[in-house]
PDB file of N, CA and C in Angstrom:
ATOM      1  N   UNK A   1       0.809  -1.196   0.000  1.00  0.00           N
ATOM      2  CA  UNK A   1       0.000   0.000   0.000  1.00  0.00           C
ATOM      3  C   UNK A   1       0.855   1.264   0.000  1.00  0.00           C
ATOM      4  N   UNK A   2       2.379   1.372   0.598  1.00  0.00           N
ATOM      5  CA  UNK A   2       3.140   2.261   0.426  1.00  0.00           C
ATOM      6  C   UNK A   2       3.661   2.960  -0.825  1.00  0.00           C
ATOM      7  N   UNK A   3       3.581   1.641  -1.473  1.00  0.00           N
ATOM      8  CA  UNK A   3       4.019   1.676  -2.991  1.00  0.00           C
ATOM      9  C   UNK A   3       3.317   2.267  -3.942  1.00  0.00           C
ATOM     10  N   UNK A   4       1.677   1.814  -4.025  1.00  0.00           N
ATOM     11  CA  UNK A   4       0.821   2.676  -4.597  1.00  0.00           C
ATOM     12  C   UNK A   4       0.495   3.875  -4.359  1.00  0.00           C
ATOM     13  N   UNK A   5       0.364   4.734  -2.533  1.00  0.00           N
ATOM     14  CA  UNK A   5       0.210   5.445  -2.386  1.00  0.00           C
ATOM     15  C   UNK A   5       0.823   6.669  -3.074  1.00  0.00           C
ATOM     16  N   UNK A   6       2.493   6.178  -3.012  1.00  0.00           N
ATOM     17  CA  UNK A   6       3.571   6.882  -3.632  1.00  0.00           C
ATOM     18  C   UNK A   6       3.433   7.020  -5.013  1.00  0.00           C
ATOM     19  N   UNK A   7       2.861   5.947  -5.899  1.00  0.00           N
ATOM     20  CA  UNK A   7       2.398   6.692  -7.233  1.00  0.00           C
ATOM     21  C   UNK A   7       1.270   7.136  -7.450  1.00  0.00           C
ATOM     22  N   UNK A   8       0.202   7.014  -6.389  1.00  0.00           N
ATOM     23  CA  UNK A   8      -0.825   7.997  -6.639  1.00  0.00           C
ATOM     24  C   UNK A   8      -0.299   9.578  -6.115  1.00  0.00           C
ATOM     25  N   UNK A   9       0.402   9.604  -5.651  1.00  0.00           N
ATOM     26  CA  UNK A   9       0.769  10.748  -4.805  1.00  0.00           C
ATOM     27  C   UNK A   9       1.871  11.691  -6.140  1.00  0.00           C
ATOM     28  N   UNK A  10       2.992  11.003  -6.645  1.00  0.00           N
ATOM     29  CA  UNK A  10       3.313  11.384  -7.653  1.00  0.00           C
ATOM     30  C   UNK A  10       2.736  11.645  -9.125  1.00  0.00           C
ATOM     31  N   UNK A  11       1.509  11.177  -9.602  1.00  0.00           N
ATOM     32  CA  UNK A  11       0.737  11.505 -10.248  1.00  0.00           C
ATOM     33  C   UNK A  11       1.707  10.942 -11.819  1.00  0.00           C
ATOM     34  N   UNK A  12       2.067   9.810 -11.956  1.00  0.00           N
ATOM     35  CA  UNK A  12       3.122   9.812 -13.549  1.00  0.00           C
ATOM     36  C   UNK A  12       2.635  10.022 -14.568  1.00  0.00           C
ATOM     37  N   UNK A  13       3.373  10.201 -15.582  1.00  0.00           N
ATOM     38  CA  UNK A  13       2.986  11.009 -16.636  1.00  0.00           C
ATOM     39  C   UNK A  13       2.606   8.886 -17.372  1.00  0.00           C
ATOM     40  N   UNK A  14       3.190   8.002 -16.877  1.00  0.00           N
ATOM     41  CA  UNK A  14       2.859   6.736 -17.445  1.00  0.00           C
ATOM     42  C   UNK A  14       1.827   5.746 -16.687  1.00  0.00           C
ATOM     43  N   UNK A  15       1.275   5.166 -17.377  1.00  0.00           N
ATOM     44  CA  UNK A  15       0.670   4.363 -16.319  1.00  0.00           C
ATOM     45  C   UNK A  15       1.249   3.232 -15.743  1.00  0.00           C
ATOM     46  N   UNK A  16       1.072   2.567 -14.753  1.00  0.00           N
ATOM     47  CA  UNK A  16       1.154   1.712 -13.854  1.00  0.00           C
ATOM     48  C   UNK A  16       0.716   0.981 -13.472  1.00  0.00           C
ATOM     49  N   UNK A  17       1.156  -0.472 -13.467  1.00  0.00           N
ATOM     50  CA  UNK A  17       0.266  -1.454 -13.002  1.00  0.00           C
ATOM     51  C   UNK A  17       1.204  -2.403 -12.567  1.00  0.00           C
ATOM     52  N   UNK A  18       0.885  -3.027 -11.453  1.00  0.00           N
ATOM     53  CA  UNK A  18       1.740  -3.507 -10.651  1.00  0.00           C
ATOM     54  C   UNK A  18       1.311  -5.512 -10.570  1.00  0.00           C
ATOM     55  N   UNK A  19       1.907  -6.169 -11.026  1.00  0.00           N
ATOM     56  CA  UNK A  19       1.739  -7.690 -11.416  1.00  0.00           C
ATOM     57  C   UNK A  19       2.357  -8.450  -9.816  1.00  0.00           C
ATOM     58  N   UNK A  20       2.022  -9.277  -9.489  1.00  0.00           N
ATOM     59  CA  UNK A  20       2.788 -10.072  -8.098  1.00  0.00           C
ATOM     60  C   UNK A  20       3.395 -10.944  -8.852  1.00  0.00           C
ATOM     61  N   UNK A  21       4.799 -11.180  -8.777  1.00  0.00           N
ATOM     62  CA  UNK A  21       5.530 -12.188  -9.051  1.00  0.00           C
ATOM     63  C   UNK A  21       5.493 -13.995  -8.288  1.00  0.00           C
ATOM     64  N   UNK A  22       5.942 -14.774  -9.045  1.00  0.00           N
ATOM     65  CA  UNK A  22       5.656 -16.123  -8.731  1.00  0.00           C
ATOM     66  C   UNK A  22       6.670 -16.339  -7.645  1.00  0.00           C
ATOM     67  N   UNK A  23       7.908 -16.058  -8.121  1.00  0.00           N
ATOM     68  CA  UNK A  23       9.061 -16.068  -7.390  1.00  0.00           C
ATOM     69  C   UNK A  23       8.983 -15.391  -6.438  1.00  0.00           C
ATOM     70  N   UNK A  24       8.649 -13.969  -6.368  1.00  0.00           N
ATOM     71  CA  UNK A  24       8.418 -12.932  -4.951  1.00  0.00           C
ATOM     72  C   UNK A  24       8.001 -14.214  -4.058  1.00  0.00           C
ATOM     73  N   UNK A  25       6.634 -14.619  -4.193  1.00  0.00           N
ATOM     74  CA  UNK A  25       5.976 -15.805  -3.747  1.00  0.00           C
ATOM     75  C   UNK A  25       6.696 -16.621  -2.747  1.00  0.00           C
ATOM     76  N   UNK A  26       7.496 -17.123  -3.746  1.00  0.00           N
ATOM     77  CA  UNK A  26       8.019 -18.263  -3.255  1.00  0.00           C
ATOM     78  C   UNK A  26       9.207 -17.847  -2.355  1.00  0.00           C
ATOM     79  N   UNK A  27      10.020 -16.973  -2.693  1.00  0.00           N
ATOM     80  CA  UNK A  27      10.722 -16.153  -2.030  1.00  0.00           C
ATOM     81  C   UNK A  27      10.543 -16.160  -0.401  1.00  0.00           C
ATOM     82  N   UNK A  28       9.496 -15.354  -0.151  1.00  0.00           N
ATOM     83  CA  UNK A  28       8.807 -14.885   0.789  1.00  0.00           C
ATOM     84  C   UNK A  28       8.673 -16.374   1.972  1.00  0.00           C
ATOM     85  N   UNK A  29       8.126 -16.954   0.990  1.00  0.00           N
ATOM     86  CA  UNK A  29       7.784 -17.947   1.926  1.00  0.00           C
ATOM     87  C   UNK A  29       8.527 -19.733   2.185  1.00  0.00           C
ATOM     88  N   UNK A  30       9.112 -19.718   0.920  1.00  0.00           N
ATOM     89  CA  UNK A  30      10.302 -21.077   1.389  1.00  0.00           C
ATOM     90  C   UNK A  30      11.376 -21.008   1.349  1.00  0.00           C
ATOM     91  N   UNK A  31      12.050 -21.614   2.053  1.00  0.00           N
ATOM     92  CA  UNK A  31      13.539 -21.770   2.468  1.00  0.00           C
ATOM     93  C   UNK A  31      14.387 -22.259   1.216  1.00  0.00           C
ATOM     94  N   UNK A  32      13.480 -23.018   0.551  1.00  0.00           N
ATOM     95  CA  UNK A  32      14.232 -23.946  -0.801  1.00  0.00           C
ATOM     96  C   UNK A  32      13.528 -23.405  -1.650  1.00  0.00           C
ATOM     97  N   UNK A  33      13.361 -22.699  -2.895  1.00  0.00           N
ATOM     98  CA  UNK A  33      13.372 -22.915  -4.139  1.00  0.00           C
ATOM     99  C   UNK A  33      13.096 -24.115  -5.204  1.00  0.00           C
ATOM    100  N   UNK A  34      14.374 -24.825  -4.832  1.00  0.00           N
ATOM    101  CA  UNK A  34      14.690 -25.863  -5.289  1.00  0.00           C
ATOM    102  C   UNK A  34      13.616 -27.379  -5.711  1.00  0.00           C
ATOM    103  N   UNK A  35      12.504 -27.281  -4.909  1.00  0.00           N
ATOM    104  CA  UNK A  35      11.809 -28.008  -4.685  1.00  0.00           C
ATOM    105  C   UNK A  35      10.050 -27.857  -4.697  1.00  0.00           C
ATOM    106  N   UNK A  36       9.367 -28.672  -4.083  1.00  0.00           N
ATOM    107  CA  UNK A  36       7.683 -28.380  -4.371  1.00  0.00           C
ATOM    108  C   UNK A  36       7.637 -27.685  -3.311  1.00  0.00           C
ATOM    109  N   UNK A  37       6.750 -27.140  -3.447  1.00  0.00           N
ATOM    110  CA  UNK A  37       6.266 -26.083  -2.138  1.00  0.00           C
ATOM    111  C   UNK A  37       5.166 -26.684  -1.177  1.00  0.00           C
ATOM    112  N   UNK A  38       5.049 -27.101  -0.068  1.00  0.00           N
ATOM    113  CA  UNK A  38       4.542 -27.484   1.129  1.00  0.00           C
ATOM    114  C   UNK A  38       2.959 -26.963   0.905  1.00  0.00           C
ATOM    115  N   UNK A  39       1.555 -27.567   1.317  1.00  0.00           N
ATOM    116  CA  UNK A  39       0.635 -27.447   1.278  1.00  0.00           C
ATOM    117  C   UNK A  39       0.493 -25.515   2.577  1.00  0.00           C
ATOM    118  N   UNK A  40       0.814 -25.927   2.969  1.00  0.00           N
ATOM    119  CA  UNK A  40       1.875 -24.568   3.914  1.00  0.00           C
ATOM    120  C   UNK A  40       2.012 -23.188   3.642  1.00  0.00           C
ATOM    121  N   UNK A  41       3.133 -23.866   2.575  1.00  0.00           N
ATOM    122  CA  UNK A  41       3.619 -22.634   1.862  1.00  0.00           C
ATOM    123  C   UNK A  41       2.645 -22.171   0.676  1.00  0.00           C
ATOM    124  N   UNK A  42       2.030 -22.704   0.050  1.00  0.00           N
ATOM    125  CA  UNK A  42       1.322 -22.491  -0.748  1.00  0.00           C
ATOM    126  C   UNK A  42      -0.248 -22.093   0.091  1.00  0.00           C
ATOM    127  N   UNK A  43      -0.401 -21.876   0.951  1.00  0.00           N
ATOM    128  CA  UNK A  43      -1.583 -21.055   1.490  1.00  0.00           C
ATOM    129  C   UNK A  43      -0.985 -19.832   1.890  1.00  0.00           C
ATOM    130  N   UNK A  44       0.412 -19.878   2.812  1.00  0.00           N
ATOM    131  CA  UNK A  44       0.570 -18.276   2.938  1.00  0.00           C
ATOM    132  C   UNK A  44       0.981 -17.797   1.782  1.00  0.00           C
ATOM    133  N   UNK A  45       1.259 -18.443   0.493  1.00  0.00           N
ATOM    134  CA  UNK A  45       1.395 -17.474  -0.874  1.00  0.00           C
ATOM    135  C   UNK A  45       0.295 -17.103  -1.525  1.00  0.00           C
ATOM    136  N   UNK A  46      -0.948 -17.799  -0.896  1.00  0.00           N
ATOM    137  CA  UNK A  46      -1.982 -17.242  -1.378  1.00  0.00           C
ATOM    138  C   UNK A  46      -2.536 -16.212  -0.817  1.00  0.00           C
ATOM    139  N   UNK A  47      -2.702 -16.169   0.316  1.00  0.00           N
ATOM    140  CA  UNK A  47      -2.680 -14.858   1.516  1.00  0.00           C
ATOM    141  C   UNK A  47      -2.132 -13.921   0.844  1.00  0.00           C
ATOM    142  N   UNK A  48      -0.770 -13.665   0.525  1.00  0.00           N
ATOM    143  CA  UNK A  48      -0.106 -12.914   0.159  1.00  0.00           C
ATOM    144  C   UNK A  48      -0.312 -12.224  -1.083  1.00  0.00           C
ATOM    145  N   UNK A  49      -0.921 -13.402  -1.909  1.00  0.00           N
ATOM    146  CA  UNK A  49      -1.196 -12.731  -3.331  1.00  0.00           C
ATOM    147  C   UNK A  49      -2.538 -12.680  -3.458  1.00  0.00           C
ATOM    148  N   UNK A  50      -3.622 -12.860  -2.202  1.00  0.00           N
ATOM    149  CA  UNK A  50      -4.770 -11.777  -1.985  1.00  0.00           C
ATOM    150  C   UNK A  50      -4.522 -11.000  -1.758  1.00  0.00           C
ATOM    151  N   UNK A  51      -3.600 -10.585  -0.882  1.00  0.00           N
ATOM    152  CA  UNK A  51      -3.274  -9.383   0.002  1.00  0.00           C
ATOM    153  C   UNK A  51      -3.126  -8.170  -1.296  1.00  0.00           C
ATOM    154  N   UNK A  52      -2.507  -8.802  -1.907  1.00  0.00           N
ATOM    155  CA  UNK A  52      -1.632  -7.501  -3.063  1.00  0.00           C
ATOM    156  C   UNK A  52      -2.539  -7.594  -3.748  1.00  0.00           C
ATOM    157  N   UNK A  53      -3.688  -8.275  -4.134  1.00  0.00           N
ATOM    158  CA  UNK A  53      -4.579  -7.916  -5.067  1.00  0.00           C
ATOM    159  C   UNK A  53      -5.823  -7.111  -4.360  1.00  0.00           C
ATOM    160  N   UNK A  54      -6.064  -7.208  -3.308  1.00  0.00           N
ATOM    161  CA  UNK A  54      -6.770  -6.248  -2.803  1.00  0.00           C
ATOM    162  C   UNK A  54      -6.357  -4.497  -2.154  1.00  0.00           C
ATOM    163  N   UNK A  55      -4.553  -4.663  -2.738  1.00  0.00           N
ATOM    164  CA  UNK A  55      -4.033  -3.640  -2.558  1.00  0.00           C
ATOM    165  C   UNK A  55      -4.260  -2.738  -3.491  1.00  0.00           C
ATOM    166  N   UNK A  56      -4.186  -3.761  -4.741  1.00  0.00           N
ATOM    167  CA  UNK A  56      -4.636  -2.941  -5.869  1.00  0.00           C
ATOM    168  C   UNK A  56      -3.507  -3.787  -7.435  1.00  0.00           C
ATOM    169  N   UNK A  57      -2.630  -4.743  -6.779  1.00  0.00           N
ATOM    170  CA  UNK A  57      -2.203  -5.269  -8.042  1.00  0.00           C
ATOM    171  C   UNK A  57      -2.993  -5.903  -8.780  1.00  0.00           C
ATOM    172  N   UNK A  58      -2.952  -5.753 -10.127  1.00  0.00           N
ATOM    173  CA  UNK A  58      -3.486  -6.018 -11.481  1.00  0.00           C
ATOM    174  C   UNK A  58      -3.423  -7.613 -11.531  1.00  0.00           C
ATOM    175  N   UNK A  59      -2.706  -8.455 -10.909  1.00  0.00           N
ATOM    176  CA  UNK A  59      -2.634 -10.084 -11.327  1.00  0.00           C
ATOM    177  C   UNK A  59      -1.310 -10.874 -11.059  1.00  0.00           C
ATOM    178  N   UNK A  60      -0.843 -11.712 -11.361  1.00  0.00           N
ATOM    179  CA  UNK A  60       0.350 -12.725 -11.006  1.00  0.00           C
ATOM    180  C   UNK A  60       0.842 -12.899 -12.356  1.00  0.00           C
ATOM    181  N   UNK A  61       2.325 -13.203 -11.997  1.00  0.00           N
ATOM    182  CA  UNK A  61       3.026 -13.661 -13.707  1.00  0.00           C
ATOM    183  C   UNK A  61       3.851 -14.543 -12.647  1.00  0.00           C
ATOM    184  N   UNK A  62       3.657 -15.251 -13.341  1.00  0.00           N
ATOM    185  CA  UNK A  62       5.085 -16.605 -13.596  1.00  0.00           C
ATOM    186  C   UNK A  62       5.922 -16.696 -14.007  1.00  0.00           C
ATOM    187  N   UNK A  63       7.278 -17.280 -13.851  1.00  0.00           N
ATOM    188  CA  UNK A  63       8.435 -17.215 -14.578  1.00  0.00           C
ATOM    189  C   UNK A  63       9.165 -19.061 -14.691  1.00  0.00           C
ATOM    190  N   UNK A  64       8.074 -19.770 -14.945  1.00  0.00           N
ATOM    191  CA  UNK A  64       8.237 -21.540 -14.945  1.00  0.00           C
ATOM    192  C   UNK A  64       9.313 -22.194 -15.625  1.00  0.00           C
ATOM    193  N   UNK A  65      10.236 -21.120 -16.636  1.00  0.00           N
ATOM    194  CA  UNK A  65      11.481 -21.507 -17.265  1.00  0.00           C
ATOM    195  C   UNK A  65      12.411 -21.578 -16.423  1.00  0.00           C
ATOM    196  N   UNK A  66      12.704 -20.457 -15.696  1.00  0.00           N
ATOM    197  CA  UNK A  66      14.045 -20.095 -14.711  1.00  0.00           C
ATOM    198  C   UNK A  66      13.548 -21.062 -13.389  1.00  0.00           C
ATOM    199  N   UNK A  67      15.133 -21.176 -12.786  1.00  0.00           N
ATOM    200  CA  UNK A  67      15.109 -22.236 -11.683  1.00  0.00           C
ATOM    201  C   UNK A  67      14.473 -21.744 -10.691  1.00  0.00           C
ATOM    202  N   UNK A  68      14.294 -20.860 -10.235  1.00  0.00           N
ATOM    203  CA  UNK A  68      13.789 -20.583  -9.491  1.00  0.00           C
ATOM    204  C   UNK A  68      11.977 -20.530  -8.622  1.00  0.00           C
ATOM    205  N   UNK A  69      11.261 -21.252 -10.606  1.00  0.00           N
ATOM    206  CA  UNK A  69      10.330 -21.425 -10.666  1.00  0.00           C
ATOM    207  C   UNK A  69      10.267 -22.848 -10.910  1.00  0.00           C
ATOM    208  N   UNK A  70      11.054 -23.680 -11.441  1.00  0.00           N
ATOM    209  CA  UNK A  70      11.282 -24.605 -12.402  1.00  0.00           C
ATOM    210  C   UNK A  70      10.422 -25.713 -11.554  1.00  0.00           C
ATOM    211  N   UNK A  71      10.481 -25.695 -10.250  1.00  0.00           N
ATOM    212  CA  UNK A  71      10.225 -27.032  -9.047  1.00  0.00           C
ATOM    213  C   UNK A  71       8.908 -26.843  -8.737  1.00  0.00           C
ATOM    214  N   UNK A  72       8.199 -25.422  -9.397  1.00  0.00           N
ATOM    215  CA  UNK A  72       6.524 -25.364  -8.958  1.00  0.00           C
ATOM    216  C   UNK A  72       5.824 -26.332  -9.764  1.00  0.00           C
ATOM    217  N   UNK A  73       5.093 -27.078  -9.304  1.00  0.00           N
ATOM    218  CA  UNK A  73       3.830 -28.210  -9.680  1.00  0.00           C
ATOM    219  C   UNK A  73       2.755 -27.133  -9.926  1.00  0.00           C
ATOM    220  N   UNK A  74       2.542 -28.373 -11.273  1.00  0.00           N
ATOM    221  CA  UNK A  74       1.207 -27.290 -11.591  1.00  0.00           C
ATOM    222  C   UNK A  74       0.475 -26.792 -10.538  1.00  0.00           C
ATOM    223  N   UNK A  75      -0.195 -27.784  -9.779  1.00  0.00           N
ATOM    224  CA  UNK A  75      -1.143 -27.428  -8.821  1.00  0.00           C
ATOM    225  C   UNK A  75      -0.712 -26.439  -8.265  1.00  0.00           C
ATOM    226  N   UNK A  76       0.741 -26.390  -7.667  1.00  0.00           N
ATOM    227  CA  UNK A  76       0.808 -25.108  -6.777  1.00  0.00           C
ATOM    228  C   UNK A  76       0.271 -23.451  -7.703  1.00  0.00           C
ATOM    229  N   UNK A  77       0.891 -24.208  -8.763  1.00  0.00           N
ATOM    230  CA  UNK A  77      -0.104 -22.454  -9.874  1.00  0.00           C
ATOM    231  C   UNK A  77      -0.942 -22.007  -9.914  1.00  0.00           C
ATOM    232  N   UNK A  78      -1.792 -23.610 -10.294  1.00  0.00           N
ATOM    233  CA  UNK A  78      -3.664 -23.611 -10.439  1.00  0.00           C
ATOM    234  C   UNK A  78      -3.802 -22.797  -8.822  1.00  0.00           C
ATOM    235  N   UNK A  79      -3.644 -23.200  -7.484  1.00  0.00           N
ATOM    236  CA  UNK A  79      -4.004 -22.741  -6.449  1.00  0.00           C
ATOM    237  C   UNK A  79      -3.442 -21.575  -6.145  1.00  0.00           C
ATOM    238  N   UNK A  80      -2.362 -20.987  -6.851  1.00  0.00           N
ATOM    239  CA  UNK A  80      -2.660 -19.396  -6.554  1.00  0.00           C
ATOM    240  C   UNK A  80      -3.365 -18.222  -7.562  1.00  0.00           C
ATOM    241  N   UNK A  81      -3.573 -19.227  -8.419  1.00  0.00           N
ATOM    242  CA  UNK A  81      -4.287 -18.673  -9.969  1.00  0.00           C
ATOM    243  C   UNK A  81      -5.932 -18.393  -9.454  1.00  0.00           C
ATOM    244  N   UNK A  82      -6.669 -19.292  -8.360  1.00  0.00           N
ATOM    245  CA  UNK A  82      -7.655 -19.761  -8.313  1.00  0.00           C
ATOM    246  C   UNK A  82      -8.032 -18.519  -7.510  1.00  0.00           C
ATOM    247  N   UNK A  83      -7.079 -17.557  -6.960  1.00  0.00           N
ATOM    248  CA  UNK A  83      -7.407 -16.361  -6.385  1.00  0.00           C
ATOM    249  C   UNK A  83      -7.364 -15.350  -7.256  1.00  0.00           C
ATOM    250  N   UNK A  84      -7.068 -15.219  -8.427  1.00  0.00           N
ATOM    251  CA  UNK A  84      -7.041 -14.056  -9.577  1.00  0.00           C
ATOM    252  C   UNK A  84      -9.132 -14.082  -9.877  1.00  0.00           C
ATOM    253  N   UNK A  85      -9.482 -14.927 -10.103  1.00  0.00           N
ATOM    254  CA  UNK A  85     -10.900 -14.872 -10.830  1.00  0.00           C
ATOM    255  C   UNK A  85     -11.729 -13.602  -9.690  1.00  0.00           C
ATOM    256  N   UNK A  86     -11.576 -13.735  -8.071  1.00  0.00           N
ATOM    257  CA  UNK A  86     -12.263 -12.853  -7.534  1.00  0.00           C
ATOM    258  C   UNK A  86     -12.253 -11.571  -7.756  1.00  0.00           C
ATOM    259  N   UNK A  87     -11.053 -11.211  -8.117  1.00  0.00           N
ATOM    260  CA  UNK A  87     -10.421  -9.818  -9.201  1.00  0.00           C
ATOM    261  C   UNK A  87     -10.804  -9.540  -9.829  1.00  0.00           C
ATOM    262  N   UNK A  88     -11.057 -10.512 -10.724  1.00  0.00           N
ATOM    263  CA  UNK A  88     -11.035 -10.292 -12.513  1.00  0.00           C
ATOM    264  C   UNK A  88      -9.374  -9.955 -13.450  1.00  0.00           C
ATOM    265  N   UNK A  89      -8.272 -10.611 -12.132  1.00  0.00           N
ATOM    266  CA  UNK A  89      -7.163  -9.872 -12.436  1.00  0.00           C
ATOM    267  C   UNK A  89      -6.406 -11.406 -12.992  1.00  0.00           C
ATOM    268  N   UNK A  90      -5.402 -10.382 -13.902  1.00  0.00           N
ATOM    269  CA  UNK A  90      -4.783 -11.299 -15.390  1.00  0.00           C
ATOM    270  C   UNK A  90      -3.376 -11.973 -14.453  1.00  0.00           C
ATOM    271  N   UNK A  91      -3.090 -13.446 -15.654  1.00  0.00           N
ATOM    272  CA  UNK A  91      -2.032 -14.392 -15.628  1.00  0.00           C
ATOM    273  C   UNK A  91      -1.576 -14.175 -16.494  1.00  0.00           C
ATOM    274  N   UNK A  92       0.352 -13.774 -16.425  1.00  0.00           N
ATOM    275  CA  UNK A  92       0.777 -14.552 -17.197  1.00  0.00           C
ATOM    276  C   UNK A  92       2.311 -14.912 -16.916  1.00  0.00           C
ATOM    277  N   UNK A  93       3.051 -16.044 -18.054  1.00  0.00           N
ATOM    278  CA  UNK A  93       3.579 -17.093 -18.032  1.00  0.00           C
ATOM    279  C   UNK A  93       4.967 -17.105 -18.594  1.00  0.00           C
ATOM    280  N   UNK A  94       5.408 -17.088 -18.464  1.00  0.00           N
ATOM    281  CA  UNK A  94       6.910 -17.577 -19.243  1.00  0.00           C
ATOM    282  C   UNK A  94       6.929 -19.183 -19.042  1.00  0.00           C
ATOM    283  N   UNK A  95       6.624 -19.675 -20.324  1.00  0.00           N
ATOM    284  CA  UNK A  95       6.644 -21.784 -20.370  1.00  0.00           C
ATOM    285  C   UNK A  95       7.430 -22.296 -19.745  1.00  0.00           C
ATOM    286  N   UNK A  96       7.173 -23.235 -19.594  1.00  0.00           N
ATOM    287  CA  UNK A  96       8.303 -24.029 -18.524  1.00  0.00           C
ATOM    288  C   UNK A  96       9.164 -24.512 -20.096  1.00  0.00           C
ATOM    289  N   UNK A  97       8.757 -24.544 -21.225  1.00  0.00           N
ATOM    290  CA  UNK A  97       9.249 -24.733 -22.391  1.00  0.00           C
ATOM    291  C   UNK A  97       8.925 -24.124 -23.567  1.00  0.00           C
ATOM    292  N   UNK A  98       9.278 -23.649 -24.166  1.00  0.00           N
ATOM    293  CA  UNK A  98       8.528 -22.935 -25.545  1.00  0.00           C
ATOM    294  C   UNK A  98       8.949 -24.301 -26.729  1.00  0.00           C
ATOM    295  N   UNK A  99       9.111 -25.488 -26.543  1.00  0.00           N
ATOM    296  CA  UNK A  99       9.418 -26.050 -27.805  1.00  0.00           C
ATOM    297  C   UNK A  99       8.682 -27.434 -27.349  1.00  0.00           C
ATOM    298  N   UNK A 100       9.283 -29.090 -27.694  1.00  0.00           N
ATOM    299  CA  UNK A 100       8.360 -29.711 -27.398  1.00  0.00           C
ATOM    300  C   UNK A 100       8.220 -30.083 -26.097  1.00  0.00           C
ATOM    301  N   UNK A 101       8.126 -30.781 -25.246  1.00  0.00           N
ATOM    302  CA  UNK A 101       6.655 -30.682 -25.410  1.00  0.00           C
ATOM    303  C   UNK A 101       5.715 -29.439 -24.967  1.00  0.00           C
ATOM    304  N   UNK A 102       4.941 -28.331 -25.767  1.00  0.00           N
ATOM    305  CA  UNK A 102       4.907 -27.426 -25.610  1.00  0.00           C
ATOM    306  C   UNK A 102       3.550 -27.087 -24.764  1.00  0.00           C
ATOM    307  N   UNK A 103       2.330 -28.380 -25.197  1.00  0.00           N
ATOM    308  CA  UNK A 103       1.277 -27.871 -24.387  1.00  0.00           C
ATOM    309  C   UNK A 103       1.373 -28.676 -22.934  1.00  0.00           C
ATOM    310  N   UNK A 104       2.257 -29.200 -22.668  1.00  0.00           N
ATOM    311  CA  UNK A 104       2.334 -29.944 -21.344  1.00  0.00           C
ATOM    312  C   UNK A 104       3.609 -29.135 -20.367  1.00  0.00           C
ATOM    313  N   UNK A 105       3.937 -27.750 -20.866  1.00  0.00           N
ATOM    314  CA  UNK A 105       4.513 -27.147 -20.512  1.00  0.00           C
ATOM    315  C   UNK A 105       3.729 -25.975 -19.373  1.00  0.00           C
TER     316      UNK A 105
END
């Protein structure tokens, strides 16, 4: 809320819209990266990425190529995705592959 205040307060000549990262996410809340994320961890990342959407961020992006994303299970996506619809606020993705296999990516 500090963050927005400060660009409503500055008034920019661009607009702004502020996305929650996957990684922030995961960041925030596990020790490893490296691995699946705990039934756990994946509720306080959802907390978190209500939180910012009722702050006023626009939606979540993913980054499923880089390692840092590489160990998220779908499900853990689908279940923080499943909090964007109360919004109406947007996903999006960097593939866990852009080549084959591309829709199982």
């Amino acid at each position: 809320t500090d963050y927005r205040a400060a660009v409503d307060n500055a008034r920019p000549a661009v607009n702004v819209a502020a996305l929650i990262g996957h990684t922030a996410l995961r960041s925030n809340h596990m020790d490893d990266l490296l691995r699946s994320a705990s039934p756990e961890e994946i509720a306080a990342m959802r907390e978190q990425l209500r939180d910012s959407l009722e702050a006023g961020a626009l939606g979540l992006s993913t980054g499923l190529a880089y390692a840092s994303a590489f160990s998220a299970e779908t499900s853990e996506v689908k279940q923080l995705a499943e909090e964007l619809s109360a919004f109406g606020a947007i996903y999006t993705t960097h593939l866990r592959s852009e080549f084959e296999p591309v829709l199982e990516a």
